[in-house]
C-alpha atoms as a PDB file:
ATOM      1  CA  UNK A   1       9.293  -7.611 -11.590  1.00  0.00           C
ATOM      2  CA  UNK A   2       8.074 -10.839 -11.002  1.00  0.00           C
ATOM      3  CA  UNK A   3       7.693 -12.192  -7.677  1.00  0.00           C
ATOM      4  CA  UNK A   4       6.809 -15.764  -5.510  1.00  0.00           C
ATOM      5  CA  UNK A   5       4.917 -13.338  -2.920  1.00  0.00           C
ATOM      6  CA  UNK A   6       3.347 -11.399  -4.781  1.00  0.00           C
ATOM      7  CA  UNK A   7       2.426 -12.728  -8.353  1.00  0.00           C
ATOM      8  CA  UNK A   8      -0.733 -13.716  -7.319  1.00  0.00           C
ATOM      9  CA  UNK A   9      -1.729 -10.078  -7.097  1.00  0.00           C
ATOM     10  CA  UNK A  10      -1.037  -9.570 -10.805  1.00  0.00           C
ATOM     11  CA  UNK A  11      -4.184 -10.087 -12.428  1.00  0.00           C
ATOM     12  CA  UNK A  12      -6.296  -7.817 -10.491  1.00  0.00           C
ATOM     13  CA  UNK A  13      -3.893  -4.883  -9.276  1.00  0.00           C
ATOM     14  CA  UNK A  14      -0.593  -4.998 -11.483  1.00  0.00           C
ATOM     15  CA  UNK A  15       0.574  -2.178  -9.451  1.00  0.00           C
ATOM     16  CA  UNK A  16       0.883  -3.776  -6.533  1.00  0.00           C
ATOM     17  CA  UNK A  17       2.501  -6.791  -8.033  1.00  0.00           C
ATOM     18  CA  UNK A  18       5.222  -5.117  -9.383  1.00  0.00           C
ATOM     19  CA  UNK A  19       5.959  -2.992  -6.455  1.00  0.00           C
ATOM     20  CA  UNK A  20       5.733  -6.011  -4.033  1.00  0.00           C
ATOM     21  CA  UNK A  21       7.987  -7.749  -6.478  1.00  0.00           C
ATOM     22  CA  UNK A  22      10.770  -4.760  -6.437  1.00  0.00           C
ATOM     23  CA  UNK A  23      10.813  -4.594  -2.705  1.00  0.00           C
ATOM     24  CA  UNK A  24      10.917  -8.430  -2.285  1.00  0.00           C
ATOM     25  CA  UNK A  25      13.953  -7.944  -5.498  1.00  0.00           C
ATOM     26  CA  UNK A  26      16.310  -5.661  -3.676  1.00  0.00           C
ATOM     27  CA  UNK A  27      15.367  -6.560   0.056  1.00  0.00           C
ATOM     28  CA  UNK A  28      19.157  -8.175   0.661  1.00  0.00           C
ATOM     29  CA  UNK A  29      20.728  -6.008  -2.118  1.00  0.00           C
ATOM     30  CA  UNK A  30      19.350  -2.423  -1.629  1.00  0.00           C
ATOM     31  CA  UNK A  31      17.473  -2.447   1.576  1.00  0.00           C
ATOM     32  CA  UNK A  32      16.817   1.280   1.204  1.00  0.00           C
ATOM     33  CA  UNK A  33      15.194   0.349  -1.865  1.00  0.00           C
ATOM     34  CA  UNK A  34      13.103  -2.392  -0.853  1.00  0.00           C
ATOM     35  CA  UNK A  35      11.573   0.024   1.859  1.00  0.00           C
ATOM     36  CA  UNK A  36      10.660   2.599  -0.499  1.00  0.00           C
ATOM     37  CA  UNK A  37       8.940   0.370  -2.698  1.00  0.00           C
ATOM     38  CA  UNK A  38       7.011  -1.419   0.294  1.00  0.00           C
ATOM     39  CA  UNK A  39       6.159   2.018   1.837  1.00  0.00           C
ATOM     40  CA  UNK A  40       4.600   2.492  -1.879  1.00  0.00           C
ATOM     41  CA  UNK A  41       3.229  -0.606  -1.569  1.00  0.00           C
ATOM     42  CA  UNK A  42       1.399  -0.382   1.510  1.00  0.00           C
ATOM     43  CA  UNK A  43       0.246   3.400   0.396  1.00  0.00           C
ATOM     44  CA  UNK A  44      -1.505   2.143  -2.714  1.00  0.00           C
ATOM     45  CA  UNK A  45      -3.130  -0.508  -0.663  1.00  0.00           C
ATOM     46  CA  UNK A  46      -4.562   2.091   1.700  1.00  0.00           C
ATOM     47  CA  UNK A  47      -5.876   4.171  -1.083  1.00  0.00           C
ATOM     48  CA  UNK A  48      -7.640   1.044  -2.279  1.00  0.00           C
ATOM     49  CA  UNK A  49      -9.244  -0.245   0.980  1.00  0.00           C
ATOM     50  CA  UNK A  50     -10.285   3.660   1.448  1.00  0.00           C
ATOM     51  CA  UNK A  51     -12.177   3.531  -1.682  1.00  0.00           C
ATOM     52  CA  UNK A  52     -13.652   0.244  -1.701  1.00  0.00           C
ATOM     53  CA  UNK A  53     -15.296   1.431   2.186  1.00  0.00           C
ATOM     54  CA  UNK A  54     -15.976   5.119   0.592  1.00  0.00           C
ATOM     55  CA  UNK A  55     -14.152   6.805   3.405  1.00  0.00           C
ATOM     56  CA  UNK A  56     -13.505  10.374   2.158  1.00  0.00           C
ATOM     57  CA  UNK A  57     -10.906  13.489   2.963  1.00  0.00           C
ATOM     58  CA  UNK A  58     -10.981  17.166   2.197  1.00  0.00           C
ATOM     59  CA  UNK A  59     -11.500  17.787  -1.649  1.00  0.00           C
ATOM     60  CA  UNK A  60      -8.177  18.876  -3.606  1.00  0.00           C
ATOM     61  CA  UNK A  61      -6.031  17.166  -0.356  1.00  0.00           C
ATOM     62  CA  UNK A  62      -3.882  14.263  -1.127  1.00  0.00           C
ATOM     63  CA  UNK A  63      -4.018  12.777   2.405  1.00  0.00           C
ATOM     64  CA  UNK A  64      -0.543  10.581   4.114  1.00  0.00           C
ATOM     65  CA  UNK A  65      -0.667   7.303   4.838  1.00  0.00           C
ATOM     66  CA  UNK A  66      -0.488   7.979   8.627  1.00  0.00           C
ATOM     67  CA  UNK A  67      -4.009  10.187   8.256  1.00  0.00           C
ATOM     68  CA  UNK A  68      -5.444   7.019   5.923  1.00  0.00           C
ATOM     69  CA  UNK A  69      -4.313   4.773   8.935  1.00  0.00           C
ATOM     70  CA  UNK A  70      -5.539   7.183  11.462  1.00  0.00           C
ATOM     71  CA  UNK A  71      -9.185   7.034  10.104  1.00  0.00           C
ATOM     72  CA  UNK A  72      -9.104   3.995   9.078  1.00  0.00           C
ATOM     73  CA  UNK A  73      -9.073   3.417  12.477  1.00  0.00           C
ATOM     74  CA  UNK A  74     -11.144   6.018  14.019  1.00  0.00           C
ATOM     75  CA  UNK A  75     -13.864   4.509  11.814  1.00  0.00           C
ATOM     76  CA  UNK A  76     -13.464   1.168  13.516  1.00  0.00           C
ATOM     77  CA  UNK A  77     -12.647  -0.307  10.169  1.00  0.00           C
ATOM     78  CA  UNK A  78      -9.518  -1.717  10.964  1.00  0.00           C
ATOM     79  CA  UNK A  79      -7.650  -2.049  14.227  1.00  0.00           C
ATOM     80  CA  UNK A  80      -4.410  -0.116  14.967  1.00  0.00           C
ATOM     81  CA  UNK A  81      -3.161   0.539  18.753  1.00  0.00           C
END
């Protein structure tokens, strides 16, 4: 799905582009949706930035995006309240 937001994204992570361009798609039309596809969104993004700054979880555990946030944070690598 192409997007104005989020084409720029394309070359390096497809994934995201598309995604970003579905939720920015059905944001008026199917707002239910556009969420899912942004929660996907910002999920994929967290898996990246956890990989690029090697922060690990328990082998065999797929962990949520709250416990990516949640060290993310406890790491001091990014600042959440």
């Amino acid at each position: 799905m192409q997007s104005k937001n989020f084409e720029f994204l394309r070359p390096r992570w497809p994934e995201l582009a598309e995604l970003g361009g579905f939720a920015e798609h059905y944001v008026y039309s199917d707002p239910t949706s556009s969420v899912t596809k942004a929660r996907q969104f910002s999920e994929q993004c967290l898996k990246w930035v956890c990989f690029a700054l090697k922060i690990e979880f328990t082998a065999g555990e797929e962990p949520r995006l709250v416990d990516r946030i949640n060290k993310l944070s406890r790491e001091k690598n990014v600042l959440y309240p």
